[in-house]
Protein backbone atom coordinates (compact mmCIF):
# COMPACT_ATOMS: atom_id res chain seq x y z
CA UNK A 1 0.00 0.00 0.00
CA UNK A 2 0.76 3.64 -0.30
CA UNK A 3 -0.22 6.69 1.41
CA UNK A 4 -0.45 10.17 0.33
CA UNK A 5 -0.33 13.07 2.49
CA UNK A 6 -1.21 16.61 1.20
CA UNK A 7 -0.54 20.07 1.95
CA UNK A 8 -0.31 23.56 0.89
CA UNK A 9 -3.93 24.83 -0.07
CA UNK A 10 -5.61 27.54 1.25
CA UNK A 11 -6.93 30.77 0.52
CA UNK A 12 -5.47 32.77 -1.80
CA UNK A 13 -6.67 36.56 -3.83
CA UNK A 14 -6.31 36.05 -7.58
CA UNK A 15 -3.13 36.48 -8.85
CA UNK A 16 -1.22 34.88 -5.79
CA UNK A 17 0.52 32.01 -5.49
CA UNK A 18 0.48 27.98 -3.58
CA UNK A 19 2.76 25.79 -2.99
CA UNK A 20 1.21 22.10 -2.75
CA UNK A 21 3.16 19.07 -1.65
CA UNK A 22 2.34 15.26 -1.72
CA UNK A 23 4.59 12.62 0.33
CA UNK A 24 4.45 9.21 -0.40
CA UNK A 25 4.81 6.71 2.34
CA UNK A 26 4.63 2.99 2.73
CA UNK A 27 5.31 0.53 -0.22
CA UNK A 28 7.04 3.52 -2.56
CA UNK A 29 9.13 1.25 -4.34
CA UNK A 30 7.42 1.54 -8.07
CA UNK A 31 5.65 4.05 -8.25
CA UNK A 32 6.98 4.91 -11.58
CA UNK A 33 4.62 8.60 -11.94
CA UNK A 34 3.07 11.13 -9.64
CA UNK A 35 0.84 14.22 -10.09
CA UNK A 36 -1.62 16.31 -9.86
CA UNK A 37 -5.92 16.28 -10.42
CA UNK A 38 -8.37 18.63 -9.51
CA UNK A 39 -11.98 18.60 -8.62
CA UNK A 40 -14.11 21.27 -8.88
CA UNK A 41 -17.72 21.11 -7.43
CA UNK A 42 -20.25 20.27 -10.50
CA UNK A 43 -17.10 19.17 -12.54
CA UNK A 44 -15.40 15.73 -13.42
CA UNK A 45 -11.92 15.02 -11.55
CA UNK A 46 -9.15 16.50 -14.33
CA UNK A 47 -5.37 15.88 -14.76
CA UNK A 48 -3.31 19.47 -13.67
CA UNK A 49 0.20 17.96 -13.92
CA UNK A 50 1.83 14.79 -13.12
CA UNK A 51 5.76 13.58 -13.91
CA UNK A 52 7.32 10.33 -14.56
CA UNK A 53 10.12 9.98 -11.90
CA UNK A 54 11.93 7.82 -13.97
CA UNK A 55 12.48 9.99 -16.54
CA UNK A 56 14.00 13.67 -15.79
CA UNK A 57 12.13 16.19 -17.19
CA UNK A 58 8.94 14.11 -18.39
CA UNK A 59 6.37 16.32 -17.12
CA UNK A 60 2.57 16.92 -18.65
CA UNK A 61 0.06 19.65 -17.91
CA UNK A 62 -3.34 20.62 -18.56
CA UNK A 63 -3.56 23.67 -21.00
CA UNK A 64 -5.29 25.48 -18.65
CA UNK A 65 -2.34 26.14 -16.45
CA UNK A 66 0.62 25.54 -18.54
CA UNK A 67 2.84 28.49 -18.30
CA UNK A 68 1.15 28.98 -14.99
CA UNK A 69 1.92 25.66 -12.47
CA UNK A 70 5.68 23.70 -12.26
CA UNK A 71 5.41 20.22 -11.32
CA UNK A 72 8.47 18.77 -9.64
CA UNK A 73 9.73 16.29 -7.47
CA UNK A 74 11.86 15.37 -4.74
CA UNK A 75 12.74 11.19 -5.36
CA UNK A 76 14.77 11.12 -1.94
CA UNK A 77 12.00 12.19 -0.26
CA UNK A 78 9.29 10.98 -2.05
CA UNK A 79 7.56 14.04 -2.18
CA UNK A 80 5.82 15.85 -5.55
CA UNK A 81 5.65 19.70 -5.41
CA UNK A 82 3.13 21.78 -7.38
CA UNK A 83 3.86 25.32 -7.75
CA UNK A 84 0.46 27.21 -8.86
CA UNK A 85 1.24 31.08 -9.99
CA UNK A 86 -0.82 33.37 -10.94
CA UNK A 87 -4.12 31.72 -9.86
CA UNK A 88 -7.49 32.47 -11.14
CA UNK A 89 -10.72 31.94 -9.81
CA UNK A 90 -11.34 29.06 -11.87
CA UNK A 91 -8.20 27.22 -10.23
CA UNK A 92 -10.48 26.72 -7.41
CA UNK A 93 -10.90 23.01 -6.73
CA UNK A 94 -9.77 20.25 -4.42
CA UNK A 95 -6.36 18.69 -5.53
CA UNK A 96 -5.68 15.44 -5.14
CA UNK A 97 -2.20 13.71 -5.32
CA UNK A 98 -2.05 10.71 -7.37
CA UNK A 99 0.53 8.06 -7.53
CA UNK A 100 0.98 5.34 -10.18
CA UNK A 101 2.40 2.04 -9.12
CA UNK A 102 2.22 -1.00 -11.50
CA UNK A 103 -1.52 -1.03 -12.91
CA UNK A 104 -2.57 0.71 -9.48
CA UNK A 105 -3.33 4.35 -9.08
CA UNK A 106 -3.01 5.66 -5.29
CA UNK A 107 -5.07 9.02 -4.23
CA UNK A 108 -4.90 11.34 -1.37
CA UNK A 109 -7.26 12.81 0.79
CA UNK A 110 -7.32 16.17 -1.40
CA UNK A 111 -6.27 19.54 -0.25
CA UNK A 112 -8.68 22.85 -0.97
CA UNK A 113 -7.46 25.95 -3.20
CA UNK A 114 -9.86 28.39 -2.96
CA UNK A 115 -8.93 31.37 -4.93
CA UNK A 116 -11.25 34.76 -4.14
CA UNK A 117 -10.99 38.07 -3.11
């Protein structure tokens, strides 16, 4: 098994910027990519980012926030970062981590970006 832990949303005026971060923990050994999906209430759960840690520099985005978010990751710690500039109103969702292991996808428990003035 593996478990993701989330952090970083919040609260944030359009325009500003998050930080969200997504540790893996247990049975890591694998788990070959990990990224980023949103949820927005009414909507379908959507791909934001995710990248292949096996591969440096494989990373995919959404259109809607390329030029906008950096995906990255830290393979000694097991963590994936998402870096979310210049956020607009319509960012606002609850992100979940994912992480792909064999034919198995892993999800967090989802952390809120809310992004108002």
């Amino acid at each position: 098994q593996v478990q993701l832990v989330e952090s970083g949303g919040g609260l944030v005026q359009p325009g500003g910027s998050l930080r969200l971060s997504c540790a893996a923990s247990g049975s890591i050994s694998g788990i070959y990519t990990m990224g980023w999906y949103r949820q927005a209430p009414g909507k379908q759960r959507e791909l934001v980012a995710d990248i292949t840690l096996t591969i440096i520099g494989s990373t995919n985005y959404a259109e809607s926030v390329k030029g906008r978010f950096t995906i990255s990751s830290d393979n000694a710690k097991s963590t994936v970062y998402l870096q979310m500039n210049s956020l607009k109103p319509e960012d606002t969702a609850v992100y979940y981590c994912i992480a792909k292991k064999l034919t198995v996808n892993y999800w967090g428990q989802g952390t809120q970006v809310t992004v108002s003035s």
